[in-house]
C-alpha atoms as a PDB file:
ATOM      1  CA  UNK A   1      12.820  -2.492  12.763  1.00  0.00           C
ATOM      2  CA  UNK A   2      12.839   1.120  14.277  1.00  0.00           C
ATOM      3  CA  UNK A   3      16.404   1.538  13.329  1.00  0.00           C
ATOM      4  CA  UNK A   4      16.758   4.275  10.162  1.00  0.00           C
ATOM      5  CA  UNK A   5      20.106   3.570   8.675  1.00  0.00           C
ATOM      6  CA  UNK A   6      19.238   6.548   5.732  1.00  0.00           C
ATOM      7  CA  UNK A   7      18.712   9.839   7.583  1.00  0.00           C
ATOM      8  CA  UNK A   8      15.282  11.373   6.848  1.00  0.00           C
ATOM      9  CA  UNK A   9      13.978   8.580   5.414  1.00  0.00           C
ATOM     10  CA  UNK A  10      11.520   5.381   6.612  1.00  0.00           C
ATOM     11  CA  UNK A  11      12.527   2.627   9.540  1.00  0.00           C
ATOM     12  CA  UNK A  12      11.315  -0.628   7.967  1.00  0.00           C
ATOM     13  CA  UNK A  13       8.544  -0.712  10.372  1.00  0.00           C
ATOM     14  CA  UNK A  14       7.094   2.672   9.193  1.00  0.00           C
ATOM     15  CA  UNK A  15       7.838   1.048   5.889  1.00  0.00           C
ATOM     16  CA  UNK A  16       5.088  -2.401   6.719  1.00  0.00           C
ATOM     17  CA  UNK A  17       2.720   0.004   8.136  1.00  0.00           C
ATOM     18  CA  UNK A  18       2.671   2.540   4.954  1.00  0.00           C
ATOM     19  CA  UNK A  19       2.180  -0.347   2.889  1.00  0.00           C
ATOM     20  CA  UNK A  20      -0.965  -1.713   5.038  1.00  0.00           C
ATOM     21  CA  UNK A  21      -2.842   1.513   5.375  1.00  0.00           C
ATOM     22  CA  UNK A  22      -2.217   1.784   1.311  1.00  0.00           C
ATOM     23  CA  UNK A  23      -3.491  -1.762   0.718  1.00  0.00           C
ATOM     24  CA  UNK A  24      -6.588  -0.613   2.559  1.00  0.00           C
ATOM     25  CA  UNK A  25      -6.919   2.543   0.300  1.00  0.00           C
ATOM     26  CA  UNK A  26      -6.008   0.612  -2.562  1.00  0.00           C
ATOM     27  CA  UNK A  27      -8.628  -1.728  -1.638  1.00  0.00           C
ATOM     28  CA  UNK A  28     -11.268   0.817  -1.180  1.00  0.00           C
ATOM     29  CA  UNK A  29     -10.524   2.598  -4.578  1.00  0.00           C
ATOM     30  CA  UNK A  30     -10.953  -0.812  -6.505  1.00  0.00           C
ATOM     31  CA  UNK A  31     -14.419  -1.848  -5.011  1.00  0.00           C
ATOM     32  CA  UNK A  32     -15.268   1.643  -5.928  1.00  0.00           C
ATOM     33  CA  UNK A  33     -14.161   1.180  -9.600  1.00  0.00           C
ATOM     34  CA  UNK A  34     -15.807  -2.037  -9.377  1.00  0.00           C
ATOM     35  CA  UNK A  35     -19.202  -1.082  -8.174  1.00  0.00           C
ATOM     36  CA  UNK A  36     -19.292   2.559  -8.839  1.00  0.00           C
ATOM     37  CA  UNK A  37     -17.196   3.418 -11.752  1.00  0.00           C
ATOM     38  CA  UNK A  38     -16.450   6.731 -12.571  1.00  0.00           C
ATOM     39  CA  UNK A  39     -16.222   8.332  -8.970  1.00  0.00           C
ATOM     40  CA  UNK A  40     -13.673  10.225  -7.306  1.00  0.00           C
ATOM     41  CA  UNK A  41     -11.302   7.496  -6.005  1.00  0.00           C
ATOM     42  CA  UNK A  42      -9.533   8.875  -1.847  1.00  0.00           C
ATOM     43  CA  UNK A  43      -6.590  10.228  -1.835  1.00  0.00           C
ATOM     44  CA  UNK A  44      -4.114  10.308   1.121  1.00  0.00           C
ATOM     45  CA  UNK A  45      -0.733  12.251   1.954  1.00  0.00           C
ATOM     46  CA  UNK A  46       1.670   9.551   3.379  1.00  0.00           C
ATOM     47  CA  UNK A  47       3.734  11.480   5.468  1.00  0.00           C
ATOM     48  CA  UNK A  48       1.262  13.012   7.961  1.00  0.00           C
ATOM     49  CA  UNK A  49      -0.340   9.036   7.942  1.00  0.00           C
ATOM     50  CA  UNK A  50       3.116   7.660   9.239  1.00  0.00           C
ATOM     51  CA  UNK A  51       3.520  11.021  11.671  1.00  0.00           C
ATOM     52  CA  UNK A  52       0.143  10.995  12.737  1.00  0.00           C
ATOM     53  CA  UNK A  53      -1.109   7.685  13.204  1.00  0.00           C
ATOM     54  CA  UNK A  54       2.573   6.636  14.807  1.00  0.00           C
ATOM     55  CA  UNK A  55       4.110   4.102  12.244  1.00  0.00           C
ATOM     56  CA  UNK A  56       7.542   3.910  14.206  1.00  0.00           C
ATOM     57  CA  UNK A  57       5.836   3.822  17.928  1.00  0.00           C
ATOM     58  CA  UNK A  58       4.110   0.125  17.115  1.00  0.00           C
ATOM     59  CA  UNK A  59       4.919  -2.711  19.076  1.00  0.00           C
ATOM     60  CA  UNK A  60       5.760  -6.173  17.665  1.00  0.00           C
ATOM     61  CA  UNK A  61       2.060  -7.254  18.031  1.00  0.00           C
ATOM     62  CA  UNK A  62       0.867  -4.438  16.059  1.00  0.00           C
ATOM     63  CA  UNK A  63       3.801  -5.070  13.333  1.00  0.00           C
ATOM     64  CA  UNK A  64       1.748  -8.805  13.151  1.00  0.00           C
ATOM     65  CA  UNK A  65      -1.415  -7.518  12.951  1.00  0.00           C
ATOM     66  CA  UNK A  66      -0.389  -4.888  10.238  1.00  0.00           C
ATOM     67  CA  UNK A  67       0.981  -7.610   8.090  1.00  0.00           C
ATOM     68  CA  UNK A  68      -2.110 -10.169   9.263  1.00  0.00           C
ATOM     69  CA  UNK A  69      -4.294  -6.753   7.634  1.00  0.00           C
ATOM     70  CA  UNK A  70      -1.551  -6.472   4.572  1.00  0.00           C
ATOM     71  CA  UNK A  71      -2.466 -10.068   3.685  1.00  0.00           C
ATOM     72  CA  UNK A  72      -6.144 -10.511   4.019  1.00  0.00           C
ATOM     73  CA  UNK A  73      -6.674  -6.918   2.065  1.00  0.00           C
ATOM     74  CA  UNK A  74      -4.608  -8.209  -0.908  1.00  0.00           C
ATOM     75  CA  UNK A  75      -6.079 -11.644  -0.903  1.00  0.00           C
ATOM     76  CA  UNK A  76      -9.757 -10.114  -0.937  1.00  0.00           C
ATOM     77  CA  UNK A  77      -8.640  -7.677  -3.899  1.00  0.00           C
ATOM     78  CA  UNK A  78      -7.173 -10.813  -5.738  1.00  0.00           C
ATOM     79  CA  UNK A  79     -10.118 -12.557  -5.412  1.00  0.00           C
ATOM     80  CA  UNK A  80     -11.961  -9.253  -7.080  1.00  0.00           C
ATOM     81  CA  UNK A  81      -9.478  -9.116  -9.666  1.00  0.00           C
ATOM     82  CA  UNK A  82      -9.695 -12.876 -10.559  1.00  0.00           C
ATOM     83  CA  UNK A  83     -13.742 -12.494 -11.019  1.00  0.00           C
ATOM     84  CA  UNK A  84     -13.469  -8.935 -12.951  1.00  0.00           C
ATOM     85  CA  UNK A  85     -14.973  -9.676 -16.465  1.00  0.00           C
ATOM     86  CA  UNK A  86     -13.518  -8.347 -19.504  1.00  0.00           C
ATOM     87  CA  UNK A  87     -15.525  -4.915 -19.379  1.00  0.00           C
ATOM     88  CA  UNK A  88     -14.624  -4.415 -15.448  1.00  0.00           C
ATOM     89  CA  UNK A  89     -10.999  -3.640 -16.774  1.00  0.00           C
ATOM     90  CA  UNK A  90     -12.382  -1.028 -18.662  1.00  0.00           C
ATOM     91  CA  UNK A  91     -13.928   0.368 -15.545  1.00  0.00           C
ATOM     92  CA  UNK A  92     -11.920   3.768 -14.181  1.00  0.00           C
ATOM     93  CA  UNK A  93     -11.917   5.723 -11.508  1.00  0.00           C
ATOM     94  CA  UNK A  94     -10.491   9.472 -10.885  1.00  0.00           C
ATOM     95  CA  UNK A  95      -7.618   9.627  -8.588  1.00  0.00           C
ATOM     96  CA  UNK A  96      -7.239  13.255  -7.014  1.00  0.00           C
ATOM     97  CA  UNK A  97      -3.453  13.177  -8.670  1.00  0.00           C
ATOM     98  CA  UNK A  98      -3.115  10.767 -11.588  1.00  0.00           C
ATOM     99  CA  UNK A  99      -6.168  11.101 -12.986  1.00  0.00           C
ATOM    100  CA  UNK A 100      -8.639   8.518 -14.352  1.00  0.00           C
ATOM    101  CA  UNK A 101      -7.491   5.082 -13.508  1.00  0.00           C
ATOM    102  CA  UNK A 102      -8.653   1.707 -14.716  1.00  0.00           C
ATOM    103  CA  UNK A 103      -9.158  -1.627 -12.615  1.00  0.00           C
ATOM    104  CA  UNK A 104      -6.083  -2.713 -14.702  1.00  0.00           C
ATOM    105  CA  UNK A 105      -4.072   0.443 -13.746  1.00  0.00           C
ATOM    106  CA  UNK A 106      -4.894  -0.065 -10.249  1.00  0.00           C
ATOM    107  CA  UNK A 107      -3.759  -3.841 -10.202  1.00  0.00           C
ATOM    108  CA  UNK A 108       0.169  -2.512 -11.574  1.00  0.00           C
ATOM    109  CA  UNK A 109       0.166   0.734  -9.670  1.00  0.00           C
ATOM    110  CA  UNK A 110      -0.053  -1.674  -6.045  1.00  0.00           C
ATOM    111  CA  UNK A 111       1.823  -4.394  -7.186  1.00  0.00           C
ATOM    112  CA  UNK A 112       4.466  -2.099  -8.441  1.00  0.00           C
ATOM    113  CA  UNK A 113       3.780  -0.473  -5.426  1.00  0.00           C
ATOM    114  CA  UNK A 114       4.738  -3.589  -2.936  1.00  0.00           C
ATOM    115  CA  UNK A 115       7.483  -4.408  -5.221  1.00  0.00           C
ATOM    116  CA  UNK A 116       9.042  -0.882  -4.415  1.00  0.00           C
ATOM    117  CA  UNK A 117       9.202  -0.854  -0.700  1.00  0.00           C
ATOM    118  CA  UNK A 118       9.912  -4.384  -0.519  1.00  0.00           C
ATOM    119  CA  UNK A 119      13.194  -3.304  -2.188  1.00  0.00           C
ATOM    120  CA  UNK A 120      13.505  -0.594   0.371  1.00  0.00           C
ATOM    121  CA  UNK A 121      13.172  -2.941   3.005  1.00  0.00           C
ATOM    122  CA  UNK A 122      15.996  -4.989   1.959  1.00  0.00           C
ATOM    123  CA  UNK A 123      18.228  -2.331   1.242  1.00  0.00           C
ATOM    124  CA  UNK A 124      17.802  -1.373   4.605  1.00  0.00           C
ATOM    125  CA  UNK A 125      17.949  -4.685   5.841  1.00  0.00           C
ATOM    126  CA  UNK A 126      21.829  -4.524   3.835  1.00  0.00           C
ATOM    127  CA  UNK A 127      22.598  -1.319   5.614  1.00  0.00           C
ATOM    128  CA  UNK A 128      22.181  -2.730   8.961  1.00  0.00           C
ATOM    129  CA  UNK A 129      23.724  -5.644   8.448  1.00  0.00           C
ATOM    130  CA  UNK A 130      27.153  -4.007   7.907  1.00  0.00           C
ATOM    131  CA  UNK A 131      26.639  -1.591  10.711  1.00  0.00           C
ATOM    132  CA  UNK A 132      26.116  -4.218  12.696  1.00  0.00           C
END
């Protein structure tokens, strides 16, 4: 898991902690397009997050509780998405880089998102395999 097969670039556990901490950004910025459209949405800098808040120094119980947090965010936000009416989707926010996002922009930016580092993780996962 701690193992980083391309040089300079994320172990797989730095990898499952990245994409918690954005599920839980994520999930703030689409209760706040939800219930207070038209805000500034939080912004982050993943690098000093991963550095700082010691992505590849987590045990195997904190891997399980990352992923335990990665599940129940994204089944909370699924349950707002499934109840957003017609004019929620309309509903933006402004992100400190991209601009004004919708509640429909949001829902393919982090599924997109997953989607991408879960293809990271495997190709890592490849890596290792013929190293080992």
């Amino acid at each position: 898991m701690k193992a980083r097969p391309i040089e300079g670039k994320w172990s797989i556990l730095e990898i499952v902690h990245h994409l918690t901490d954005s599920e839980l950004v994520g999930g703030v910025r689409i209760r706040l397009v939800l219930a207070q459209p038209g805000l500034p949405l939080p912004g982050y800098e993943q690098d000093p997050w991963a550095a700082e808040l010691g992505y590849q120094d987590r045990n195997a119980t904190q891997l399980e509780a990352s992923l335990r947090l990665f599940e129940a965010t994204r089944a909370a936000s699924a349950y707002l998405f499934a109840q957003a009416s017609p004019d929620d989707w309309q509903k933006n926010g402004i992100h400190p880089k991209r601009g004004p996002l919708s509640l429909c922009q949001l829902l393919e930016l982090y599924t997109t998102h997953a989607e991408n580092h879960l293809t990271q993780i495997e190709e890592r996962k490849r890596l290792l395999a013929k190293t080992a």
